[in-house]
Protein backbone atom coordinates (compact mmCIF):
# COMPACT_ATOMS: atom_id res chain seq x y z
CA UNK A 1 179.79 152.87 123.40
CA UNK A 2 180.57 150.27 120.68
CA UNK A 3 179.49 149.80 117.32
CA UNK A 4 177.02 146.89 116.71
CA UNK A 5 175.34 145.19 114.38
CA UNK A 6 171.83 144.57 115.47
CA UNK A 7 172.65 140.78 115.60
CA UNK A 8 174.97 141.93 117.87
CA UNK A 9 173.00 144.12 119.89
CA UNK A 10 170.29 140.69 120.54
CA UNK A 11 173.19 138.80 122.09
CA UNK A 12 174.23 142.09 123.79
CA UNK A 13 170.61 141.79 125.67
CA UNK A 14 170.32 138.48 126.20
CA UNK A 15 173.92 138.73 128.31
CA UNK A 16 172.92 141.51 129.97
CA UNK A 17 169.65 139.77 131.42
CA UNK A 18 171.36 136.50 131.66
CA UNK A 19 173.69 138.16 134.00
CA UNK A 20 171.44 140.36 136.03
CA UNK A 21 168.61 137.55 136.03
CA UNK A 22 169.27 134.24 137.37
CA UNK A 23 165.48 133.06 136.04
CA UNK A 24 166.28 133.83 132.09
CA UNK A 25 166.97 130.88 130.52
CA UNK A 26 167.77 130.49 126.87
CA UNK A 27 166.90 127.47 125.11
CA UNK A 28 166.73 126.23 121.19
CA UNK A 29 167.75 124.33 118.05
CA UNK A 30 171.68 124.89 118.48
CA UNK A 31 171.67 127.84 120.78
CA UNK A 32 174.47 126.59 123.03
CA UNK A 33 177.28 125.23 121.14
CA UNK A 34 176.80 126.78 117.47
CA UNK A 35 175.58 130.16 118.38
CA UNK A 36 172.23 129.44 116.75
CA UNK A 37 171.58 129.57 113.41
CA UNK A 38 172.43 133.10 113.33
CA UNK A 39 174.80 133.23 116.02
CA UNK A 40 172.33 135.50 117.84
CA UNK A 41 173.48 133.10 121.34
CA UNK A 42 176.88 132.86 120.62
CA UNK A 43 178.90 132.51 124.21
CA UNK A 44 176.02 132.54 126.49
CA UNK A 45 176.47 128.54 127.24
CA UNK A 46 179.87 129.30 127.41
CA UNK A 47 179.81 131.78 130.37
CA UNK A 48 176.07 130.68 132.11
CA UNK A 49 176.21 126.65 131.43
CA UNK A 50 173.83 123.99 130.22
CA UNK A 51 171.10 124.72 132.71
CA UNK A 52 170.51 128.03 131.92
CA UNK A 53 171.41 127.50 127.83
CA UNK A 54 169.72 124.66 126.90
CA UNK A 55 170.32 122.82 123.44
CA UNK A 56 166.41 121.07 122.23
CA UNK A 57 165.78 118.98 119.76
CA UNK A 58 164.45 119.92 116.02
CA UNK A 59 161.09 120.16 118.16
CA UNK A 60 159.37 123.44 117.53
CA UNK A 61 156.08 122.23 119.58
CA UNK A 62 158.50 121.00 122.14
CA UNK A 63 160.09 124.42 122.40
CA UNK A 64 157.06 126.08 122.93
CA UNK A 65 155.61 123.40 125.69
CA UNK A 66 158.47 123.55 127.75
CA UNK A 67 159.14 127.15 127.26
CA UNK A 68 155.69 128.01 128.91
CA UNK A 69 155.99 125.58 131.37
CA UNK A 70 159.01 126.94 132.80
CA UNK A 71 157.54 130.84 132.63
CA UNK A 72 153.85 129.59 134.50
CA UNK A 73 156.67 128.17 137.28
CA UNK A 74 158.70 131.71 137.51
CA UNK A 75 161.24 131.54 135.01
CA UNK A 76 161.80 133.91 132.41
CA UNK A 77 162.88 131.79 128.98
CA UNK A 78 163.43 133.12 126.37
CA UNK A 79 162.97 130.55 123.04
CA UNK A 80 164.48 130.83 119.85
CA UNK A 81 162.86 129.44 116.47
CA UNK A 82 165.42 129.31 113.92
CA UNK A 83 162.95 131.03 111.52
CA UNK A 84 159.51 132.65 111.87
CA UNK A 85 158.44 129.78 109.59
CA UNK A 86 159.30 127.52 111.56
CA UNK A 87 156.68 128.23 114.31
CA UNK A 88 153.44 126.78 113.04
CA UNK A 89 154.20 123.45 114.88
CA UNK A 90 153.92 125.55 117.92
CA UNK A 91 150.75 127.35 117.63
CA UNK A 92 148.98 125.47 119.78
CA UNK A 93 150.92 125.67 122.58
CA UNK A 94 151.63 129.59 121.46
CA UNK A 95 147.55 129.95 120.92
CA UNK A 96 145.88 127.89 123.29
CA UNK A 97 148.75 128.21 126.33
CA UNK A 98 150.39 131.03 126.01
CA UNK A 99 148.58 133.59 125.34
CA UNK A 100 145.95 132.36 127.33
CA UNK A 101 147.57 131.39 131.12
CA UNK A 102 146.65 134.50 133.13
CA UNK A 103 143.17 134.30 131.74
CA UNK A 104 142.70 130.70 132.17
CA UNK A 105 143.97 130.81 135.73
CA UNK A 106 142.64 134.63 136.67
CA UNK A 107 145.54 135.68 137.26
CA UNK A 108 147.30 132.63 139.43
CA UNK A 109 149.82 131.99 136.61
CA UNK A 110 151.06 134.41 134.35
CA UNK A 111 153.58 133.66 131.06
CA UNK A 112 156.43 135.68 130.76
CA UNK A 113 158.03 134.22 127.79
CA UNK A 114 159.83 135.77 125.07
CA UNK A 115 159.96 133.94 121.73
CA UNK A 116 162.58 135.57 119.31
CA UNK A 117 162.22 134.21 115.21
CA UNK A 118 164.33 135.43 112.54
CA UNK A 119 161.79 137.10 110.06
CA UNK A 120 161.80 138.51 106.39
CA UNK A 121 163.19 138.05 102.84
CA UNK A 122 165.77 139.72 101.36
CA UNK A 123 168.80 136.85 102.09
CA UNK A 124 168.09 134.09 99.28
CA UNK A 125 166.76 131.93 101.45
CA UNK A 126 164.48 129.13 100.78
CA UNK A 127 160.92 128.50 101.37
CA UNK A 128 159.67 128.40 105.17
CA UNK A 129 162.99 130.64 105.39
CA UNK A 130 161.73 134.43 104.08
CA UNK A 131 157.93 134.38 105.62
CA UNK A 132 156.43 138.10 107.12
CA UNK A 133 153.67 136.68 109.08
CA UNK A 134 153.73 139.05 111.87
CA UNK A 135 149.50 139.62 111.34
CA UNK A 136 149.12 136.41 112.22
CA UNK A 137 150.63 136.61 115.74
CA UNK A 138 148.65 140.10 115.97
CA UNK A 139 145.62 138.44 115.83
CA UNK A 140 145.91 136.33 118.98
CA UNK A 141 144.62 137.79 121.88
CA UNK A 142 146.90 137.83 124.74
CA UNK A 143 149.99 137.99 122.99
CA UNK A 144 152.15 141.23 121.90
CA UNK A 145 154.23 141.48 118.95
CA UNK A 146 157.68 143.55 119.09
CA UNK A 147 159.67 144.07 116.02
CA UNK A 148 163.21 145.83 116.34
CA UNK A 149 164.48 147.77 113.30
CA UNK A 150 168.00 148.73 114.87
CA UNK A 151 170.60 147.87 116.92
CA UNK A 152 169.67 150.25 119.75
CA UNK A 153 165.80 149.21 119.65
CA UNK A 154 167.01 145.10 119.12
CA UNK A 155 168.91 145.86 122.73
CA UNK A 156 166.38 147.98 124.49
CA UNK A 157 162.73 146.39 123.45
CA UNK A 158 164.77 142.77 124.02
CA UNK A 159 165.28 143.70 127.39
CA UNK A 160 161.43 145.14 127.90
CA UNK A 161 160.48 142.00 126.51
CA UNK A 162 162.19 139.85 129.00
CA UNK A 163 161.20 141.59 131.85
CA UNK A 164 157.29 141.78 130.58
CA UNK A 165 155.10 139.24 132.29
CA UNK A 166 152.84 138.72 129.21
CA UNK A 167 154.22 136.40 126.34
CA UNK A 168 155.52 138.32 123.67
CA UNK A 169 156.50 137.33 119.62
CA UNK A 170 159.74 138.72 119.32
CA UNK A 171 160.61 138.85 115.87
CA UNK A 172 164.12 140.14 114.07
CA UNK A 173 164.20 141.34 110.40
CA UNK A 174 167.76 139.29 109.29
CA UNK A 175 167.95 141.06 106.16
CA UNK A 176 169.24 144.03 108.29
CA UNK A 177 170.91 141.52 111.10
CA UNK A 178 174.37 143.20 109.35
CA UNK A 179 173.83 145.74 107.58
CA UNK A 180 172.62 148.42 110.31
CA UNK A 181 175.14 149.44 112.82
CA UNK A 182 175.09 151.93 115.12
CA UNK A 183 176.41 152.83 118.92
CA UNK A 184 174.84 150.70 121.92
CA UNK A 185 175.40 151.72 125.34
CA UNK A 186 174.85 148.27 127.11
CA UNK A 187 173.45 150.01 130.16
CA UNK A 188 170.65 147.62 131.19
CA UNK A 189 167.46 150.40 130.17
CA UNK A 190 164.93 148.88 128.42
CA UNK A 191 162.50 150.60 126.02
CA UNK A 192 158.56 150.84 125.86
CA UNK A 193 156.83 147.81 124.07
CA UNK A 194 153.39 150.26 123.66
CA UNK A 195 155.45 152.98 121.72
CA UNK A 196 156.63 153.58 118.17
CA UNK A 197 159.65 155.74 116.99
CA UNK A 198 160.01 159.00 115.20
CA UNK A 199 163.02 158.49 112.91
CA UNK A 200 162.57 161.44 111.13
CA UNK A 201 160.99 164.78 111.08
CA UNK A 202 158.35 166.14 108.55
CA UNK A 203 155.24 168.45 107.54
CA UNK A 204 153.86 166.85 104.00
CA UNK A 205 153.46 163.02 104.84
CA UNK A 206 153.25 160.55 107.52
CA UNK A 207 154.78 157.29 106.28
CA UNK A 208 154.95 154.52 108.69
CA UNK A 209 156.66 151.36 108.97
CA UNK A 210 158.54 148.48 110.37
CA UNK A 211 161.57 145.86 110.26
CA UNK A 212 163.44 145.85 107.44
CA UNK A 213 161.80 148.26 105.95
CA UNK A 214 162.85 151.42 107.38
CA UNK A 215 165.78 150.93 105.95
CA UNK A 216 164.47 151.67 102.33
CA UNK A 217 161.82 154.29 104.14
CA UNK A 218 164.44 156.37 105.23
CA UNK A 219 166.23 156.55 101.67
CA UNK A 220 162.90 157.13 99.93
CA UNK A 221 162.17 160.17 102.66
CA UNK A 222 165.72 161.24 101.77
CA UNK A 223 165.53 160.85 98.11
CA UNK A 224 161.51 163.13 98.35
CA UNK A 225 163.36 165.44 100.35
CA UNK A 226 165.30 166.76 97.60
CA UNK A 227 162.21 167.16 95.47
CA UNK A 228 160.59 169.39 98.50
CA UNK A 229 158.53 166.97 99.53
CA UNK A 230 159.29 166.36 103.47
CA UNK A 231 158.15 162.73 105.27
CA UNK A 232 157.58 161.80 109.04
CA UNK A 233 159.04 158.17 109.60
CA UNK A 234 157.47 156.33 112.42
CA UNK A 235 159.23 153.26 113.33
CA UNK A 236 155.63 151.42 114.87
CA UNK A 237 158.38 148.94 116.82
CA UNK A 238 155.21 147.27 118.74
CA UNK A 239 153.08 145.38 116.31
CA UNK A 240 150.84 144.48 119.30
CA UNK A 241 149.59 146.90 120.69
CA UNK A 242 149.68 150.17 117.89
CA UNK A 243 150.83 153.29 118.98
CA UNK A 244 147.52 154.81 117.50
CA UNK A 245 148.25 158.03 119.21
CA UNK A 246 151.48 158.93 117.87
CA UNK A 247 150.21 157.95 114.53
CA UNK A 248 147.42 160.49 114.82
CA UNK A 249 149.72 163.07 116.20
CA UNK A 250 151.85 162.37 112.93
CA UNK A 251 148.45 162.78 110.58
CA UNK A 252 147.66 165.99 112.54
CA UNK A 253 150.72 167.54 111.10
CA UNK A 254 150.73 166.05 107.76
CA UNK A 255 146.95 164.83 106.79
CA UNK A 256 148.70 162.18 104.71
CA UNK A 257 149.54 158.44 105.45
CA UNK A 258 151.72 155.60 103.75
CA UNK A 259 152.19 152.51 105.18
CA UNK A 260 155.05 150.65 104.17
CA UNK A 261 155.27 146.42 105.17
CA UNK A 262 157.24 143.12 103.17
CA UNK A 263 154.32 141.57 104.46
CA UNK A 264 151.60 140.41 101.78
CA UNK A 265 148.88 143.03 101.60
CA UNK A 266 145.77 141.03 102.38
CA UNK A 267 144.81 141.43 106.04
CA UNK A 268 148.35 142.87 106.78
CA UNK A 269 149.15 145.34 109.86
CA UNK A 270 148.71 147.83 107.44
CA UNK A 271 145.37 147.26 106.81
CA UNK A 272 144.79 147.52 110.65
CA UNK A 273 146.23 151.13 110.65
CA UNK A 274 144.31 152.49 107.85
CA UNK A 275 141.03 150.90 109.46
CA UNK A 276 142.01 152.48 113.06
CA UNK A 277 142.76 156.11 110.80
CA UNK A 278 139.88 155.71 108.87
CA UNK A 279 137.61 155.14 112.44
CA UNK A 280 139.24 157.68 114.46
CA UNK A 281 140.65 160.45 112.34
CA UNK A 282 139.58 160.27 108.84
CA UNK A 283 138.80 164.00 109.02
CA UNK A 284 142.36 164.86 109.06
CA UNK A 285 143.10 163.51 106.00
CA UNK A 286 143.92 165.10 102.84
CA UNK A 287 144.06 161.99 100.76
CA UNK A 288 143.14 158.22 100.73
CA UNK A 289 145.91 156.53 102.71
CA UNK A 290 148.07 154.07 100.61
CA UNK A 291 149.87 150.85 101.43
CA UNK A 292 152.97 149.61 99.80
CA UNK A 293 153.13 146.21 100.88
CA UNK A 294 154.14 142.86 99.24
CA UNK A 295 152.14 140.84 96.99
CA UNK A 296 150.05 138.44 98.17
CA UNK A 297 152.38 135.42 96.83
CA UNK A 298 154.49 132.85 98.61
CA UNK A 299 158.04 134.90 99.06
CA UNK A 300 159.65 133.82 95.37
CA UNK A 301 163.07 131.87 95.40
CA UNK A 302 165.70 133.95 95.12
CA UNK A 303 166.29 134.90 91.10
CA UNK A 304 162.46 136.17 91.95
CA UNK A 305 162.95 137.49 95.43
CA UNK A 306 163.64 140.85 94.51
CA UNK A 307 160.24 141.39 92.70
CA UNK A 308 158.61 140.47 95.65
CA UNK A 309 160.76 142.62 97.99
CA UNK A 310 160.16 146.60 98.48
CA UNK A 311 162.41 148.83 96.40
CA UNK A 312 162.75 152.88 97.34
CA UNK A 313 161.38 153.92 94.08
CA UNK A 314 158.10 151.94 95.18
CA UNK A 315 157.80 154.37 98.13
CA UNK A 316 159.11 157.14 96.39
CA UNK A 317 156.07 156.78 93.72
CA UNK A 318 153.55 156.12 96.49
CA UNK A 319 154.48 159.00 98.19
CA UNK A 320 154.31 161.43 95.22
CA UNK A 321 151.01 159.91 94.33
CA UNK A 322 149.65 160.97 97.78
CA UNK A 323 151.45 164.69 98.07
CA UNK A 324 150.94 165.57 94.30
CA UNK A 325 148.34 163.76 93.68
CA UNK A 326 145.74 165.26 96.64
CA UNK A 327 146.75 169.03 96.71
């Protein structure tokens, strides 16, 4: 198996169901001769040509049109916005179209689209650039929300996503695009979209997050581990629909929960777990459950992105707060 970078792992998917589907068609700003902005489509026009990797205009409403269009006819596209906040020219069509197809036509038509944005701070990126607005997509009915925090869950939820017949936000944390490698075996299975992860093992504290952020979760449960203090990591992958039963499976173990999200707190996916907990298994809980989210600020430019942007010790303090705290 090789070594990828999750980046990597995206383009590894998309070749894989490029060559095994002749209805998935890529199209976007740049996606066929740069790459994209990323390079997350680098050599797809090169090997599956310009009808099947399609080059749009600076159009993000136009992306979205034609992208359902082609799924309601039996194609499987797959649309890249060059950043998640880019997409607000394509609500409507997202909103009103996509998520809405099957219902509209009972079932006649169905959208099976996959939209893939670039999401998160953490690069020095301008505005529009660093947005975490993954609630937002949540809320519309009709549409799932995937989030991939590695390089084996960009490859295998990608690959669920394009085969899914619903119209799903597919949304990549680039902080990490880089930075996390690990083995993928490029052997076509895909992974569940309904599902979260267990990334690590523990008895005093469930702690779950997403994207990017598992990255500084998994130090933090490292770092409380050496003060006796042991936390479960739950990757929730699937913003749309929540694994609520894994979660609770977690709290029946450790009667503690931390959410962790870059998001801004107000009305965050966080909030939507600890209302869930709080309704279906607040008597297994030893404590309040915490969020450490961001602040609810437009993401800083970048001499002020990092006080807007999760640190360990911030989880590391939340966590101790809970366990020590609530004996």
């Amino acid at each position: 198996m090789a070594e990828l970078t999750l980046l990597e792992a995206v383009n590894l998917a998309l070749h894989h169901e490029m060559a095994h589907n002749p209805d998935v068609i890529v199209l976007g700003e740049d996606v066929g001769d740069n790459g994209g902005v990323f390079r997350a489509t680098v050599g797809l026009k090169e090997k599956y040509g310009c009808k099947r990797v399609i080059d749009s205009p600076l159009a993000e409403a136009l992306i979205a049109g034609v992208t359902v269009g082609m799924a309601s006819q039996g194609l499987r596209p797959v649309a890249e916005f060059q950043f998640q906040g880019f997409v607000f020219p394509a609500m409507e069509h997202l909103m009103c179209h996509a998520a809405r197809l099957r219902n509209r036509t009972r079932g006649r038509l169905t959208c099976p689209a996959v939209f893939r944005a670039p999401f998160g701070g953490g690069i020095h990126a301008p505005e529009h650039h660093s947005e975490s607005i993954e609630a937002l997509f949540a809320h519309i009915p009709g549409i799932k929300v995937v989030v991939p925090s590695s390089p084996q869950r960009a490859y295998g939820l990608l690959l669920a996503s394009i085969r899914s017949n619903d119209p799903i936000m597919f949304f990549e944390p680039k902080r990490i695009y880089r930075t996390v490698k690990s083995e993928v075996e490029d052997n076509g299975t895909a992974l569940p979209l309904d599902s979260c992860f267990t990334l690590r093992k523990g008895r005093d504290l469930t702690l779950v997050t997403w994207g990017a952020c598992v990255v500084e979760s998994l130090q933090a449960a490292s770092a409380l581990s050496k003060v006796g203090i042991e936390v479960e990591v739950l990757d929730l992958a699937s913003i749309k629909p929540i694994d609520m039963a894994s979660i609770i499976a977690s709290l029946e173990k450790t009667n503690r929960l931390l959410v962790v999200h870059e998001a801004s707190q107000t009305c965050g996916v966080g909030a939507e777990i600890l209302a869930r907990v709080s309704e279906q298994a607040m008597c297994l809980l030893k404590a309040p459950p915490k969020r450490v989210t961001g602040t609810d600020t437009i993401m800083p430019y970048y001499r002020n992105e990092d006080y807007f942007m999760i640190q360990e010790e911030d989880i590391v303090a939340a966590a101790k707060e809970l366990v020590e705290g609530w004996k």
